[in-house]
Protein backbone atom coordinates (compact mmCIF):
# COMPACT_ATOMS: atom_id res chain seq x y z
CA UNK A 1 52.57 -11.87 69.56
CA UNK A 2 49.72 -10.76 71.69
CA UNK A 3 49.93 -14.15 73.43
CA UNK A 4 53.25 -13.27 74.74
CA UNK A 5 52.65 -9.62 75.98
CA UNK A 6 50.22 -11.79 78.19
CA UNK A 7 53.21 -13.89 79.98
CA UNK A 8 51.48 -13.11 83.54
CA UNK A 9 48.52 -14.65 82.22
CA UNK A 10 50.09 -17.82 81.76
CA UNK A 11 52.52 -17.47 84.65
CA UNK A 12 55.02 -19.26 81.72
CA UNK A 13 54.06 -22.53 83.01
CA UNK A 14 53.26 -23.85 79.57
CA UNK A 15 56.17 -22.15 77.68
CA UNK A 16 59.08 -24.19 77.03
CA UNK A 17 60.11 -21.65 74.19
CA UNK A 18 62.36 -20.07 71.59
CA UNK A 19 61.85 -16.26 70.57
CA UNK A 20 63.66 -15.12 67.54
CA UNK A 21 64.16 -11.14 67.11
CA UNK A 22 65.43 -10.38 63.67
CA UNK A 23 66.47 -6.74 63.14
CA UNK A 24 66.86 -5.65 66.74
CA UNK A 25 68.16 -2.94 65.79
CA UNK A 26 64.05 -1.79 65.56
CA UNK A 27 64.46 -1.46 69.17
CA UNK A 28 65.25 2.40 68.60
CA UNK A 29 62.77 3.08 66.06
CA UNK A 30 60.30 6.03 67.01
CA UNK A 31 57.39 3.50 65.92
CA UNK A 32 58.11 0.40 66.88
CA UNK A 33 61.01 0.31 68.96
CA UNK A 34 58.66 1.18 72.34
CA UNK A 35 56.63 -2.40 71.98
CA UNK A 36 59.53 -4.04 71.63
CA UNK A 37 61.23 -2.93 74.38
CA UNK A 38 58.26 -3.51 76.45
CA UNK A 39 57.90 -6.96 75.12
CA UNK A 40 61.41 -8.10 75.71
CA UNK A 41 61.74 -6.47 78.79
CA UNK A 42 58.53 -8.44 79.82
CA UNK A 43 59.46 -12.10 78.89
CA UNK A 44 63.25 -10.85 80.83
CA UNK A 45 60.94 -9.93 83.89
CA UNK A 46 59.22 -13.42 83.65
CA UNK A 47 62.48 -15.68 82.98
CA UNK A 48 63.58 -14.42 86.33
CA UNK A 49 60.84 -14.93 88.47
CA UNK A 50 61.23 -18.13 90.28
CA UNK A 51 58.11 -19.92 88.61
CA UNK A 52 59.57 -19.64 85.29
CA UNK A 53 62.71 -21.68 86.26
CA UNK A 54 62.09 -25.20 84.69
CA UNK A 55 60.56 -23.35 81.29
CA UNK A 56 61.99 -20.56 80.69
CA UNK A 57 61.68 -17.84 77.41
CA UNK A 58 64.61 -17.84 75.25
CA UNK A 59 65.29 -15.07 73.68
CA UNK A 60 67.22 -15.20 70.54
CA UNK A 61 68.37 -11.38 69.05
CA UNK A 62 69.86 -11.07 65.62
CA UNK A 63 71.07 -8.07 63.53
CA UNK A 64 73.81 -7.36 61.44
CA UNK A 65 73.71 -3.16 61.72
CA UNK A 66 73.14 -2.06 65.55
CA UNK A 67 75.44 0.25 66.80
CA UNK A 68 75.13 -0.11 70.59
CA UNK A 69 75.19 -4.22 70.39
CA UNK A 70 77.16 -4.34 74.18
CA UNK A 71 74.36 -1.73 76.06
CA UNK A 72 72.17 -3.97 74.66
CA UNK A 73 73.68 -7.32 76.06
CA UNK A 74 74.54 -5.75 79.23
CA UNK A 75 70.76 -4.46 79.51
CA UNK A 76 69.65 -8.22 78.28
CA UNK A 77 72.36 -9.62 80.06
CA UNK A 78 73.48 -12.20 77.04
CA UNK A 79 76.21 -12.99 75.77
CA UNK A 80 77.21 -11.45 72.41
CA UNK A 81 77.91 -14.10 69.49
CA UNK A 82 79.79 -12.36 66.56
CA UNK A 83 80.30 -13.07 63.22
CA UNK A 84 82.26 -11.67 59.86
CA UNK A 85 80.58 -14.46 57.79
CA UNK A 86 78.42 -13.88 54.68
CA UNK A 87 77.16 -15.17 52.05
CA UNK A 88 76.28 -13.13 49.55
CA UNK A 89 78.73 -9.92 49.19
CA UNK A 90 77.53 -6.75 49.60
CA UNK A 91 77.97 -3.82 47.47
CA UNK A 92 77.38 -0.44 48.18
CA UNK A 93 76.35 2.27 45.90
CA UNK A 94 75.82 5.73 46.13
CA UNK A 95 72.77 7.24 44.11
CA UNK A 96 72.53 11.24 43.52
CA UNK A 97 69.30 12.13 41.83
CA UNK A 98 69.46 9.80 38.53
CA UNK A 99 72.97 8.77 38.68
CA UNK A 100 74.57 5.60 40.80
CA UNK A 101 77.69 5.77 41.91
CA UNK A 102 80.37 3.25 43.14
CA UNK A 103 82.41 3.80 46.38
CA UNK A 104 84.93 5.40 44.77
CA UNK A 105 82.50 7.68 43.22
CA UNK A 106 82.62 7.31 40.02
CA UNK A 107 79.13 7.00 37.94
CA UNK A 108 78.36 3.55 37.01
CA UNK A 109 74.60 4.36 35.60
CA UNK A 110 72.04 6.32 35.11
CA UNK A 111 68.57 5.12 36.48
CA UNK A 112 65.60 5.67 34.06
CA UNK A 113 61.75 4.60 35.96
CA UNK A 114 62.31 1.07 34.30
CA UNK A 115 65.29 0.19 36.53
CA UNK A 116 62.72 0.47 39.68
């Protein structure tokens, strides 16, 4: 990662390059959400300098729980791929103290320390 904050270094001339960003949705994390901001805004910067034409930074953003998905593309300017697919369901539960509870809350369990 550290080789990419350093883009200007390497003026990009050797990158011909993919970036994947799983969970983008980090972006508004207290922690970690300022480096990388700073990092994608960086290789952004760089893709649209004229040197970087020919070998350009791809930048590849996934997550399935952000809230403010078009800001984002508009401040990225991407385009926004959607999907409804999944493989594996998801289920939801609700748990109050020792007790899990369906959507529909009604009590399904009781958690003892062995269920951790």
């Amino acid at each position: 990662m550290n080789d990419i904050v350093q883009l200007k270094e390497y003026h990009c001339q050797h990158f011909d390059s993919i970036i994947i960003v799983d969970e983008l949705y980090w972006i508004d994390e207290l922690n970690h959400g300022y480096s990388l901001e700073l990092l994608l805004s960086k290789i952004i910067y760089y893709n649209h300098l004229k040197i970087t034409t020919n070998n350009s930074v791809k930048i590849i953003d996934m997550s399935a729980t952000i809230p403010n998905l078009n800001q984002l593309a508009q401040w990225f300017d991407i385009e926004v791929y959607e999907t409804i697919f999944r493989p594996i369901s998801l289920e939801e539960y609700i748990k109050i103290d020792r007790i899990l509870y369906n959507k529909q809350f009604i009590s399904i369990r009781e958690l003892h320390l062995s269920d951790r």
